[in-house]
C-alpha atoms as a PDB file:
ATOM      1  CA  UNK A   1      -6.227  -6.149  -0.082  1.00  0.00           C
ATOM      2  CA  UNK A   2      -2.526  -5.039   0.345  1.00  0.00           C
ATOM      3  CA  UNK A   3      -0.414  -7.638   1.009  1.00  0.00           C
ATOM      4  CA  UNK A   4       3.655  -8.470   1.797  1.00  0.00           C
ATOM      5  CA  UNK A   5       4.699 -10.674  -1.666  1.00  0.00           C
ATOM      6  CA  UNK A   6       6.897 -12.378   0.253  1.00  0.00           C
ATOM      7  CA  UNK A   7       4.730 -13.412   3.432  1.00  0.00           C
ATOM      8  CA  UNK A   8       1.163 -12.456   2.316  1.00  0.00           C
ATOM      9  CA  UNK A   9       0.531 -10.682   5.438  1.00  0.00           C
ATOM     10  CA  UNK A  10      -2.161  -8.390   5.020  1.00  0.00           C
ATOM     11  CA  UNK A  11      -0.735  -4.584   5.696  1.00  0.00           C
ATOM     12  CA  UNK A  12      -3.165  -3.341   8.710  1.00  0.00           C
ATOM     13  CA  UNK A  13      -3.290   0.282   7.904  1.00  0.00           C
ATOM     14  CA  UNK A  14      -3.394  -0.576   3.741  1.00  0.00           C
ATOM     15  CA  UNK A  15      -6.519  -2.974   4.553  1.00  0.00           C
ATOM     16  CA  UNK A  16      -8.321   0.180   6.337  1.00  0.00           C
ATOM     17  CA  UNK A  17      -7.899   2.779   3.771  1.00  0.00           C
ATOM     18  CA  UNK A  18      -9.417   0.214   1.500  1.00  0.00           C
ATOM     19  CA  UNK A  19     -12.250  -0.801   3.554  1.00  0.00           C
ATOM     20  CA  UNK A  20     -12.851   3.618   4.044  1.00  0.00           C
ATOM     21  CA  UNK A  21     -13.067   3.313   0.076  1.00  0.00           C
ATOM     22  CA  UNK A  22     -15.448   0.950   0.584  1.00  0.00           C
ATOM     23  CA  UNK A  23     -17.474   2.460   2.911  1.00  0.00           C
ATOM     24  CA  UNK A  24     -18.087   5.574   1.489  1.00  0.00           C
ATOM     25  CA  UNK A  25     -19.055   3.832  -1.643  1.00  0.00           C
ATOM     26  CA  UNK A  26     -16.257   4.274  -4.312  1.00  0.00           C
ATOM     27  CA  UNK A  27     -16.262   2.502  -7.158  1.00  0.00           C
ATOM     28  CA  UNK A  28     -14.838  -1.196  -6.729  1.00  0.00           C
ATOM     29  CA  UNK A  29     -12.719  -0.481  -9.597  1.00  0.00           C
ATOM     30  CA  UNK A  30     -11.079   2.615  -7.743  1.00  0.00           C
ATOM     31  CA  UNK A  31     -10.306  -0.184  -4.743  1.00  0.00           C
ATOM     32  CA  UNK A  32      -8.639  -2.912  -7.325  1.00  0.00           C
ATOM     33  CA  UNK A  33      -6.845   0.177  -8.785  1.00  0.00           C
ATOM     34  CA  UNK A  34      -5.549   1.639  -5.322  1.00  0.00           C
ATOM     35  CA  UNK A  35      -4.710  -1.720  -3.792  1.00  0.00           C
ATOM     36  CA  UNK A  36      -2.598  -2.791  -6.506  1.00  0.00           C
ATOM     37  CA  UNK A  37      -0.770   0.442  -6.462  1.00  0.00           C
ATOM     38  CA  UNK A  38      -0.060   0.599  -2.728  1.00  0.00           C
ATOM     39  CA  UNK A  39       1.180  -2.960  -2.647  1.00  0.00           C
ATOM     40  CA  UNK A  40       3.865  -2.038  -4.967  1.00  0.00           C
ATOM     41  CA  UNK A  41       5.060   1.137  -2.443  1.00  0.00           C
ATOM     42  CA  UNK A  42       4.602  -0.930   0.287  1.00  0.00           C
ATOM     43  CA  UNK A  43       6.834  -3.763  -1.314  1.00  0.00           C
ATOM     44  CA  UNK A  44       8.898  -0.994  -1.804  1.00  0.00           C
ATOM     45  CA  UNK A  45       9.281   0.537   1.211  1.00  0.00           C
ATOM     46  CA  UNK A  46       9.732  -2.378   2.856  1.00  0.00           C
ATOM     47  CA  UNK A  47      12.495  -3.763   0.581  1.00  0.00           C
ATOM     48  CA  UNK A  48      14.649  -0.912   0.819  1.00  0.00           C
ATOM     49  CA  UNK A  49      13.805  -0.522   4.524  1.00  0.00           C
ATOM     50  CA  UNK A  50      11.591   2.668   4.358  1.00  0.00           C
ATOM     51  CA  UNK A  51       9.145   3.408   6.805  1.00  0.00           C
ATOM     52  CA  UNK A  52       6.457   3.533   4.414  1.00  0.00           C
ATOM     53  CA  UNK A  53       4.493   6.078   6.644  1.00  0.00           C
ATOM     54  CA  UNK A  54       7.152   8.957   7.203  1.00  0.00           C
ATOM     55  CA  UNK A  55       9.248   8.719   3.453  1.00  0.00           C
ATOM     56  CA  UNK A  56      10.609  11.301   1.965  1.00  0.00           C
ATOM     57  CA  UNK A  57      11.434  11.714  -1.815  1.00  0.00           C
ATOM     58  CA  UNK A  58      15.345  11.514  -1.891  1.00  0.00           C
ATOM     59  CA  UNK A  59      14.344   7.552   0.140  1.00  0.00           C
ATOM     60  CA  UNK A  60      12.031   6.613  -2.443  1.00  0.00           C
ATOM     61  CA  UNK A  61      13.905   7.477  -5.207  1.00  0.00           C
ATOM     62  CA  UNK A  62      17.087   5.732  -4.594  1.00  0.00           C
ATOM     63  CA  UNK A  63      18.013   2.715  -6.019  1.00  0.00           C
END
């Protein structure tokens, strides 16, 4: 599951890309893998007040 660090609130749209990983049978491994990874962009984003969904490079790579 992808979840805020601060809150723990689960991240809607994160929690349904996992569960389509899921479903179409992935390996569980793949899941752990992804949801780790998008956590951290999420985190990200949401840190530097990106919208996660619509951010471009120059956004993400600022410090």
């Amino acid at each position: 599951m992808a979840a805020d660090t601060a809150t723990y609130t689960l991240h809607v749209p994160a929690c349904a890309f996992l569960q389509s990983l899921r479903n179409k049978g992935r390996s569980p491994n793949i899941e752990r893998v992804y949801a780790g990874r998008l956590a951290l962009y999420l985190n990200h984003c949401h840190a530097r007040r990106i919208d996660w969904a619509a951010a471009s490079f120059l956004a993400l790579s600022q410090l």
